[in-house]
C-alpha atoms as a PDB file:
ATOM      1  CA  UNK A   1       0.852  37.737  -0.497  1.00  0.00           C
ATOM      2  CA  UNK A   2       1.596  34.180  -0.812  1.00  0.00           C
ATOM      3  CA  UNK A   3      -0.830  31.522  -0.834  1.00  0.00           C
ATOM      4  CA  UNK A   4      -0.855  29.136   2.072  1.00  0.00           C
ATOM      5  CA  UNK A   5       0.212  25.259   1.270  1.00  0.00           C
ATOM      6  CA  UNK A   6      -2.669  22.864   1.556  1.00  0.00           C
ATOM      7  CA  UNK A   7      -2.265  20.784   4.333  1.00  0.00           C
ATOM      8  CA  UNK A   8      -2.471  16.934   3.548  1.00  0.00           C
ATOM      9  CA  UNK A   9      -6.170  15.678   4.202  1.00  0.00           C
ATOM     10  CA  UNK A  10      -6.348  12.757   6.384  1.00  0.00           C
ATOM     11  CA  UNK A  11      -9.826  10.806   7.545  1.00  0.00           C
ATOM     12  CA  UNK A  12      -9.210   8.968  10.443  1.00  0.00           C
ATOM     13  CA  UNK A  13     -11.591   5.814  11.192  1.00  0.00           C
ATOM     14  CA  UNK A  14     -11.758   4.472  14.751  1.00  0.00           C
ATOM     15  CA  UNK A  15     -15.069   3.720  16.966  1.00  0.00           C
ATOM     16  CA  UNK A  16     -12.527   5.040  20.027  1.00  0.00           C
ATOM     17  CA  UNK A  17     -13.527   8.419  20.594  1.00  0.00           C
ATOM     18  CA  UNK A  18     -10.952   9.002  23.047  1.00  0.00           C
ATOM     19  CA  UNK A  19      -7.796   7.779  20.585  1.00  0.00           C
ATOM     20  CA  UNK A  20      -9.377   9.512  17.870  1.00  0.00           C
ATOM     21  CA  UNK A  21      -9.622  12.888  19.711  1.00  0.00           C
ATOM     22  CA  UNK A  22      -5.760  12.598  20.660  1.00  0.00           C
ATOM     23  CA  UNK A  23      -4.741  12.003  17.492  1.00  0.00           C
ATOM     24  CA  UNK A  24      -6.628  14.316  15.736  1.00  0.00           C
ATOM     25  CA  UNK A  25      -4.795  17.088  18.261  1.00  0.00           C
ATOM     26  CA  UNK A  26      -1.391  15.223  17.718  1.00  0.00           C
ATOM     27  CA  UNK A  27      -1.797  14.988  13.865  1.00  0.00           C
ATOM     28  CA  UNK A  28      -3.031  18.580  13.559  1.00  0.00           C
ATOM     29  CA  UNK A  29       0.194  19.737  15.389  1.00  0.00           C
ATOM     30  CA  UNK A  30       1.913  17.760  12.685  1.00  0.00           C
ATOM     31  CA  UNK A  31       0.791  19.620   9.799  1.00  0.00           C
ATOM     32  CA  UNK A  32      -2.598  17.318   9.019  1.00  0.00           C
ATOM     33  CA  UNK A  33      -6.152  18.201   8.713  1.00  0.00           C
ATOM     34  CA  UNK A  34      -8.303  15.727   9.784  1.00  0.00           C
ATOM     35  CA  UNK A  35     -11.638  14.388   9.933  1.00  0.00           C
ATOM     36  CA  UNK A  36     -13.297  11.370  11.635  1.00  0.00           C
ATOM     37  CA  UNK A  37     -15.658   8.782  11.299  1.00  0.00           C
ATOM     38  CA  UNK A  38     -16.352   6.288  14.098  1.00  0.00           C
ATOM     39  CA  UNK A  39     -17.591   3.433  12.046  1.00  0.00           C
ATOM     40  CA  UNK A  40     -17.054   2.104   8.947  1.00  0.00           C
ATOM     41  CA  UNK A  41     -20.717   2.875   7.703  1.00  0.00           C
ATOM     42  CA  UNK A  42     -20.225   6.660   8.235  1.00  0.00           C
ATOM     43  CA  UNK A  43     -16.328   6.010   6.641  1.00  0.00           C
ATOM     44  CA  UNK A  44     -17.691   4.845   3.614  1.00  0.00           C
ATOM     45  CA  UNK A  45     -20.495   7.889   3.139  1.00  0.00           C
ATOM     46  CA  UNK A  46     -17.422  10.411   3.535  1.00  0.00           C
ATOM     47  CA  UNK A  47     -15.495   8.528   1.158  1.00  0.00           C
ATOM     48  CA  UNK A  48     -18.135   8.132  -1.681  1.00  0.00           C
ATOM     49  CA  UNK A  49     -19.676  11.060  -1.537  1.00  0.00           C
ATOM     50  CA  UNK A  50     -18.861  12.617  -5.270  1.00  0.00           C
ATOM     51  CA  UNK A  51     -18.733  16.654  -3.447  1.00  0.00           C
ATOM     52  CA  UNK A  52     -16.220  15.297  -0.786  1.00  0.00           C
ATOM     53  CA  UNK A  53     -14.923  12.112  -1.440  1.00  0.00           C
ATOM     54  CA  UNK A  54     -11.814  14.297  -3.380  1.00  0.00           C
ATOM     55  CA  UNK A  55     -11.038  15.842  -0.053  1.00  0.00           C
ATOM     56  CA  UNK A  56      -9.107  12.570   1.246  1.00  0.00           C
ATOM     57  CA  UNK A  57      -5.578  11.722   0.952  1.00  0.00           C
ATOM     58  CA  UNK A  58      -5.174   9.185   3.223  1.00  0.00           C
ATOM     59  CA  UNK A  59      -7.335   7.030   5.288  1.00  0.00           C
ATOM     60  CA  UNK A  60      -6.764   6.008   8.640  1.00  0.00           C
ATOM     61  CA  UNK A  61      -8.487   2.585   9.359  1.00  0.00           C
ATOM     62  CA  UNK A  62      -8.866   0.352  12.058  1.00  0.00           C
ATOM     63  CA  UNK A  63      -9.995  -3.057  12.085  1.00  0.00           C
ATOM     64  CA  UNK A  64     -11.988  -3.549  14.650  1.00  0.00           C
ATOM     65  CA  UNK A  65     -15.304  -1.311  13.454  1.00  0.00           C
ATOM     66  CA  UNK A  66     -19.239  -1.556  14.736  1.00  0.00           C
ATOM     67  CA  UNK A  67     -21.352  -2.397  11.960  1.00  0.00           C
ATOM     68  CA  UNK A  68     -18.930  -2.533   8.959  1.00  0.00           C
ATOM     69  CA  UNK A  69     -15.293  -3.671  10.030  1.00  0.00           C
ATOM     70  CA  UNK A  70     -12.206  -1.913   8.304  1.00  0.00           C
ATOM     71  CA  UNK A  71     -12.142  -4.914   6.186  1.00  0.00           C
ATOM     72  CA  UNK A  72     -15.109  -4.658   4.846  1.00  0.00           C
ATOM     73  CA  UNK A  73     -14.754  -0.735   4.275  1.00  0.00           C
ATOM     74  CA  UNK A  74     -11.103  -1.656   2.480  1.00  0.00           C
ATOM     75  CA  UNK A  75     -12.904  -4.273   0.117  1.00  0.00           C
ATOM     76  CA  UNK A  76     -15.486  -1.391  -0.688  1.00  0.00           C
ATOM     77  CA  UNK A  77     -12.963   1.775  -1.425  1.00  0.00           C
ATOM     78  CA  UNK A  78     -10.781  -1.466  -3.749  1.00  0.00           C
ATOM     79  CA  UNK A  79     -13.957  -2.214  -5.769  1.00  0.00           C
ATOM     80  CA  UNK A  80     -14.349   1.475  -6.774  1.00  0.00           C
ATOM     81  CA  UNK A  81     -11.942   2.468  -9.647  1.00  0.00           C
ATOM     82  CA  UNK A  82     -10.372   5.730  -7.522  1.00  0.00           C
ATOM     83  CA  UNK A  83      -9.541   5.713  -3.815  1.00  0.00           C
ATOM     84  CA  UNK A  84      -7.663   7.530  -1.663  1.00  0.00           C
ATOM     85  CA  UNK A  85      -4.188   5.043   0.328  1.00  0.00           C
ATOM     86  CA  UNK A  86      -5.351   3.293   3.532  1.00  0.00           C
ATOM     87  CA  UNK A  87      -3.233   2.471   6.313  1.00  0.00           C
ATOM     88  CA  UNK A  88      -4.483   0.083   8.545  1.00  0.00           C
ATOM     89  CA  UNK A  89      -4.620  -0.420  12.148  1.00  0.00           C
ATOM     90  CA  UNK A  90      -4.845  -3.570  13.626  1.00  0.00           C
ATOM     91  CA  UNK A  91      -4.651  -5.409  17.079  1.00  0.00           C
ATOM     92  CA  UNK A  92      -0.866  -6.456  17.771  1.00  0.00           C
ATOM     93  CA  UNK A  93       0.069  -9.928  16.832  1.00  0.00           C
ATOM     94  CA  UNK A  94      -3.381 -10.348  14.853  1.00  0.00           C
ATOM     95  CA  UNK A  95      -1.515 -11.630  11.278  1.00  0.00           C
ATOM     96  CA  UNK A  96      -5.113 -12.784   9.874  1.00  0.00           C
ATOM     97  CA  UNK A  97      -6.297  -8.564  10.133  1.00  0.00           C
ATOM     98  CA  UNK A  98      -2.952  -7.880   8.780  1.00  0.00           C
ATOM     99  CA  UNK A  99      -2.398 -10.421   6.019  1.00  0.00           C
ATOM    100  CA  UNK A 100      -6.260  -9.985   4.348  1.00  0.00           C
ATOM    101  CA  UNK A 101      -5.874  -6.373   4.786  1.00  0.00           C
ATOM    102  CA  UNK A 102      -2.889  -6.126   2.603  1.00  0.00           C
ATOM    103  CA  UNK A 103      -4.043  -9.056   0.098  1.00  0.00           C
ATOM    104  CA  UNK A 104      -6.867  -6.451  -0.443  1.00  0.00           C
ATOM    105  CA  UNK A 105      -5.302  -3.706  -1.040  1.00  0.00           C
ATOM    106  CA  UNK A 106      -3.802  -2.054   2.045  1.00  0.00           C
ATOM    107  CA  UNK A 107      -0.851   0.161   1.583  1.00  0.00           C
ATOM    108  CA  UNK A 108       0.647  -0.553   5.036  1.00  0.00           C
ATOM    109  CA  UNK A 109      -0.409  -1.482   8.648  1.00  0.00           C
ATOM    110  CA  UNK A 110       0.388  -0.730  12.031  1.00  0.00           C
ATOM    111  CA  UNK A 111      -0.859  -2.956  14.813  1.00  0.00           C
ATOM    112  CA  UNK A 112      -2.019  -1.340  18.132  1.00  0.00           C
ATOM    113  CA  UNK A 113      -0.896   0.129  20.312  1.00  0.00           C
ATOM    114  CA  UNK A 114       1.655   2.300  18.363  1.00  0.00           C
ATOM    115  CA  UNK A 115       3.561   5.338  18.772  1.00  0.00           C
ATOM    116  CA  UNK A 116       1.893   8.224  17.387  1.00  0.00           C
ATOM    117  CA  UNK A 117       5.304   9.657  16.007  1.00  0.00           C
ATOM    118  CA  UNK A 118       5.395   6.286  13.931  1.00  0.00           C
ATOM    119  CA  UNK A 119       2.458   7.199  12.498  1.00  0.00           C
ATOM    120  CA  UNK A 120       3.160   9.827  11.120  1.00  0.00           C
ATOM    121  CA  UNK A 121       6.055   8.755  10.095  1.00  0.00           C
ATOM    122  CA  UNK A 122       4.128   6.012   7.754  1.00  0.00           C
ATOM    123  CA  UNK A 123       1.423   8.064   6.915  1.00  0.00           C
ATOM    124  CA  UNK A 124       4.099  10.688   5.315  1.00  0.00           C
ATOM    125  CA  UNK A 125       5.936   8.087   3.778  1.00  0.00           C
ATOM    126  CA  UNK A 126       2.518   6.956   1.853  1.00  0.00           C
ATOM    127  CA  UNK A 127       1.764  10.191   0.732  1.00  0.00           C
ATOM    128  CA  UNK A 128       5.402  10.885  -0.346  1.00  0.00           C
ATOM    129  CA  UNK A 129       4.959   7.735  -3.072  1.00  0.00           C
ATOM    130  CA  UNK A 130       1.336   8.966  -4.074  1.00  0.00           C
ATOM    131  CA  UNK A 131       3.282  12.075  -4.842  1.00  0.00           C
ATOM    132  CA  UNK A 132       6.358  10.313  -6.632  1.00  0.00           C
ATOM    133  CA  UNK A 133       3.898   7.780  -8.669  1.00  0.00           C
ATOM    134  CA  UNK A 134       2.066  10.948 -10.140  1.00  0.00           C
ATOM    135  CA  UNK A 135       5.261  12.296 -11.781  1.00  0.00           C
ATOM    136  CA  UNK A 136       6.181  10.978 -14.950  1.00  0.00           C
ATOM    137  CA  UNK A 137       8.077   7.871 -15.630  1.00  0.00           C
ATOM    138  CA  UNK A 138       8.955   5.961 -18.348  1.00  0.00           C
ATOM    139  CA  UNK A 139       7.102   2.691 -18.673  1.00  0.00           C
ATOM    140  CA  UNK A 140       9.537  -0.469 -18.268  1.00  0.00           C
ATOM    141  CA  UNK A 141       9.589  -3.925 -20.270  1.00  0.00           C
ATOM    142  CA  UNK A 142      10.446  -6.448 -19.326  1.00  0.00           C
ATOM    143  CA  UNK A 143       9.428  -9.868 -21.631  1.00  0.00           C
ATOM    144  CA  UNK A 144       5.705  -9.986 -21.420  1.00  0.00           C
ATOM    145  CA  UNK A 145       5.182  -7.762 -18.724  1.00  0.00           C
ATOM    146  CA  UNK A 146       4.931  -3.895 -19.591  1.00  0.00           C
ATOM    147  CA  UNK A 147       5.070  -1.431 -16.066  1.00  0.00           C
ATOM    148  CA  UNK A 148       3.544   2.483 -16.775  1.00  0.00           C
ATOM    149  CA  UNK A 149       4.708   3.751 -13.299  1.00  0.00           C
ATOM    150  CA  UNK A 150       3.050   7.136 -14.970  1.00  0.00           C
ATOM    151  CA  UNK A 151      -0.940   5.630 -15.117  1.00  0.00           C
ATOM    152  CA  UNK A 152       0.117   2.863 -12.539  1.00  0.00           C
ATOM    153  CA  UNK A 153      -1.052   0.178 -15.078  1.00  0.00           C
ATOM    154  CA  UNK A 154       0.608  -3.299 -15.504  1.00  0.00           C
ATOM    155  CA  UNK A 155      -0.003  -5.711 -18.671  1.00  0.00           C
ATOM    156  CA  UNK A 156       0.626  -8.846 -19.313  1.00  0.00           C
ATOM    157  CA  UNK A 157       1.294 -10.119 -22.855  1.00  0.00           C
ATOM    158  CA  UNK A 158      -1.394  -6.480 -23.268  1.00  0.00           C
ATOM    159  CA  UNK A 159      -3.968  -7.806 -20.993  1.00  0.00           C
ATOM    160  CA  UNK A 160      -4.206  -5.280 -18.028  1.00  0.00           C
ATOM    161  CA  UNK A 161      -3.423  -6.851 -14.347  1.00  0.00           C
ATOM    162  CA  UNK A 162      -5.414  -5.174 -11.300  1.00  0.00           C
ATOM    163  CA  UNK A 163      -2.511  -4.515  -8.960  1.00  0.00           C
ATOM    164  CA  UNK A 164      -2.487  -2.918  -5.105  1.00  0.00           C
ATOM    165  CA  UNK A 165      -0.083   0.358  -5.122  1.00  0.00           C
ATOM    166  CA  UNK A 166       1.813  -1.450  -2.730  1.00  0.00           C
ATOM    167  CA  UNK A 167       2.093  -4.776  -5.066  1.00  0.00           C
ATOM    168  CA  UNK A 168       2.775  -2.394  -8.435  1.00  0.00           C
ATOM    169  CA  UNK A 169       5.349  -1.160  -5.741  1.00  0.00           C
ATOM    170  CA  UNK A 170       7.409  -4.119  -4.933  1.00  0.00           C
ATOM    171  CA  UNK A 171       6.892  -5.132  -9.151  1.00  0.00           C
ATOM    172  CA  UNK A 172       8.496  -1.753 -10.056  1.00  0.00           C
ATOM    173  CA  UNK A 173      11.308  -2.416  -8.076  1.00  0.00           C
ATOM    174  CA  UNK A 174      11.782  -6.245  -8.846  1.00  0.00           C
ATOM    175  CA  UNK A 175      11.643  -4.986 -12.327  1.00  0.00           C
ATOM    176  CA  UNK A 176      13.964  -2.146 -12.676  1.00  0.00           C
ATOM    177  CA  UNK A 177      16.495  -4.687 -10.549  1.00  0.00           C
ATOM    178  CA  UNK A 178      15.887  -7.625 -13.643  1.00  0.00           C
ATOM    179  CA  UNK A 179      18.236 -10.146 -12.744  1.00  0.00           C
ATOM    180  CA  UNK A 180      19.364  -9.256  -9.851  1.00  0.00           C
ATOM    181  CA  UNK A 181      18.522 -10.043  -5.793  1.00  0.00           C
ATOM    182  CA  UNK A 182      16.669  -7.702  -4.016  1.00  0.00           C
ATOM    183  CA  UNK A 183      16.585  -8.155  -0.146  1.00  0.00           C
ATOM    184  CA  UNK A 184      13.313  -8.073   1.559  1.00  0.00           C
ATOM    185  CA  UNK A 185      14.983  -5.003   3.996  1.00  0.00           C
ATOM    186  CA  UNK A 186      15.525  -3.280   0.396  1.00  0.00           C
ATOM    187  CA  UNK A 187      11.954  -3.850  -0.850  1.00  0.00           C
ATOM    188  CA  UNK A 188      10.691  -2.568   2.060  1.00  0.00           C
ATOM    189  CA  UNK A 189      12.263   0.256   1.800  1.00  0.00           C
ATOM    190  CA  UNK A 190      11.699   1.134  -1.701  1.00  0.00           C
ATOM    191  CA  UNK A 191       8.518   0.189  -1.992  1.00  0.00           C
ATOM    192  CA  UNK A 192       6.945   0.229   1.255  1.00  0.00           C
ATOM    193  CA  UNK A 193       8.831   3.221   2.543  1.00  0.00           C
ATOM    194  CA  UNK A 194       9.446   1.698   6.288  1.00  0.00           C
ATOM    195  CA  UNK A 195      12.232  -0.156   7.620  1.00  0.00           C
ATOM    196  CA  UNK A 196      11.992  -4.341   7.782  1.00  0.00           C
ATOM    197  CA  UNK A 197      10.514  -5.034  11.272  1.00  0.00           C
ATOM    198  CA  UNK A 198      11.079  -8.386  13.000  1.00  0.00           C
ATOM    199  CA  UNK A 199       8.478 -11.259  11.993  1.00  0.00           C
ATOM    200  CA  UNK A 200       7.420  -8.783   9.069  1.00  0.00           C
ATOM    201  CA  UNK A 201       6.085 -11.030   6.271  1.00  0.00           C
ATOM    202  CA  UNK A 202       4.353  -7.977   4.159  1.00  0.00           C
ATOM    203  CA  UNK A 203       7.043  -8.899   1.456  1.00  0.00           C
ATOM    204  CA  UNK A 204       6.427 -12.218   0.853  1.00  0.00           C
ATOM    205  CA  UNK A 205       2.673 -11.441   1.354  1.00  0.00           C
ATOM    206  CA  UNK A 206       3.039  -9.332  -1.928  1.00  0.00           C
ATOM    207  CA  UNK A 207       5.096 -10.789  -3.525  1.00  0.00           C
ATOM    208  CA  UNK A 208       3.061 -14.132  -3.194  1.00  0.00           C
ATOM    209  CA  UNK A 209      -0.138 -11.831  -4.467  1.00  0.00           C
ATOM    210  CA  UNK A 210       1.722 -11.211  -7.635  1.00  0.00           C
ATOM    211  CA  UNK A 211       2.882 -14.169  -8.631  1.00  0.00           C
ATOM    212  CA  UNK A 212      -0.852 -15.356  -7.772  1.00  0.00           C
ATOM    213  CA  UNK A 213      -2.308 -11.991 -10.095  1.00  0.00           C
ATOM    214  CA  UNK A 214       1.121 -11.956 -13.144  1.00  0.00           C
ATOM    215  CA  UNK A 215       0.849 -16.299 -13.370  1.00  0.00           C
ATOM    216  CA  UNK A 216       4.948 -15.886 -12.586  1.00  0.00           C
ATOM    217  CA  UNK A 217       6.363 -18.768 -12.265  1.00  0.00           C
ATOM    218  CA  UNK A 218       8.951 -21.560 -13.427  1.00  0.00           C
ATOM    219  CA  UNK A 219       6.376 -22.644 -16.533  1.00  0.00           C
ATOM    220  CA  UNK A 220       6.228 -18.786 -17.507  1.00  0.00           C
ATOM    221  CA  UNK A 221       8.674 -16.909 -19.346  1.00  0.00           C
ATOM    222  CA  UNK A 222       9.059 -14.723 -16.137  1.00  0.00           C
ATOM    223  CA  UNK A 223       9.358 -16.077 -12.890  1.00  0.00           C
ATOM    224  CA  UNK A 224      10.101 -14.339  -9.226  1.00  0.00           C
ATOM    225  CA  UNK A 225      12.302 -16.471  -7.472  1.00  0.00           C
ATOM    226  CA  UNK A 226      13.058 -16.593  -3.320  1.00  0.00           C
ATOM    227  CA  UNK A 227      16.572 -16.666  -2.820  1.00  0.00           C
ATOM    228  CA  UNK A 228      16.981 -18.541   0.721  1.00  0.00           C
ATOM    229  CA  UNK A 229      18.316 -16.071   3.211  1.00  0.00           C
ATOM    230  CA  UNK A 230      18.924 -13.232   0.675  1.00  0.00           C
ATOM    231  CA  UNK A 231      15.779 -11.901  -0.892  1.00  0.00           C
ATOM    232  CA  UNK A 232      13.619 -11.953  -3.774  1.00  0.00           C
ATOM    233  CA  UNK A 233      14.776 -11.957  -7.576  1.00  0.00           C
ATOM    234  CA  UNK A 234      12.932 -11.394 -11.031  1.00  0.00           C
ATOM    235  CA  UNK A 235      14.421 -13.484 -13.681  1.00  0.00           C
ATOM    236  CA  UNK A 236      14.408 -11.739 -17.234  1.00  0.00           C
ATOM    237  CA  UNK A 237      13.853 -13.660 -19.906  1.00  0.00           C
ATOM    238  CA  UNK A 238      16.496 -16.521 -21.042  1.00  0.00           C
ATOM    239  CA  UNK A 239      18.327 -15.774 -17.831  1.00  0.00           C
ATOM    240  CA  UNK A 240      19.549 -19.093 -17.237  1.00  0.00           C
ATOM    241  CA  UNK A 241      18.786 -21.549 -14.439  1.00  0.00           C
ATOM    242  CA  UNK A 242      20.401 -20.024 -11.526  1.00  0.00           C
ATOM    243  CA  UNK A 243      21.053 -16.386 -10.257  1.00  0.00           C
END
């Protein structure tokens, strides 16, 4: 007799009872099990509790939270040294939400209201690079910066840089393209695992994080460069003035 496949193990965070009971049918016909928590207080007791904490995948967050916001819930699961991916859900057209929860550590966002299928289609696509990022790679060099896709650890002439999974992510992929231009549609892709939506700045967001966290720039030895109209570019060392 074959053992069954664990189903992915999603905790969905939302003070509206009546979303969260929708979804929870709607993600359960997709092949989810899922739990809830209706504010971020009762999110973050599920999600540090040492006997269950291990049981999430993936965490469903929204925003807009009594007592503790999601924000405030993302800042705590960042400061701990494991925690599960966290998609975000935030009120449509609401870039501040957006913007702080990626700069601290969100792996994507989806404002409200969405469509459920899109959801899913995220949330797979998050848990299809956890899965890829725990097989083995080989680490990648580039100048003073060292990339070990393998323990998801970045250095910096050896000093160890505290990156997002999205912002290691969107480094991986500027680094194994040295020298060349990378579109933002591309790095999306690749890194984000969605397609480039209109007025999407989540690129430039991370990128901007990095060069903030690596000290990249035209006084360092490596430098990511925004090509006008055409995308992003990581110069390798003694690559000249102009792509």
């Amino acid at each position: 007799m074959s053992t069954p496949v664990p189903l992915p193990r999603v905790l969905l965070v939302d003070d509206d009872r009546e979303l969260t009971a929708m979804l929870s049918e709607y993600l359960g016909r997709e092949g989810f099990e899922v739990a809830v928590a209706h504010d971020g207080g009762e999110a973050l007791s599920r999600l540090t509790d040492p006997a269950a904490a291990h049981a999430t995948e993936l965490v469903v967050l929204d925003v807009m939270l009594p007592g503790r916001n999601g924000l405030d819930v993302l800042r705590a699961l960042r400061a701990r040294e494991t925690a599960p991916p966290v998609l975000m859900l935030t009120a449509r057209g609401d870039d501040v939400d957006r913007i702080v929860g990626l700069e601290l550590g969100a792996d994507d966002y989806l404002a409200k209201p969405f469509n459920p299928r899109e959801l899913v289609a995220r949330m797979r696509a998050i848990l299809r690079r956890v899965t890829e990022r725990a097989a083995p790679h080989e680490p990648l060099t580039l100048g003073p910066l060292r990339l070990d896709p393998a323990r998801h650890r970045a250095t910096v002439r050896g000093a160890a840089v505290e990156l997002t999974g999205a912002e290691f992510r969107v480094l991986e992929v500027l680094t194994r393209a040295a020298g060349r231009v990378v579109s933002r549609e591309q790095l999306t892709e690749q890194a984000l695992g969605r397609r480039l939506e209109l007025y999407d700045r989540s690129i430039d967001t991370h990128v901007s994080n990095l060069r903030r966290k690596l000290a990249l720039g035209p006084a360092a030895e490596l430098e990511i460069r925004g090509i006008r109209g055409a995308g992003y570019l990581l110069t390798p060392p003694d690559a000249g003035a102009a792509p």
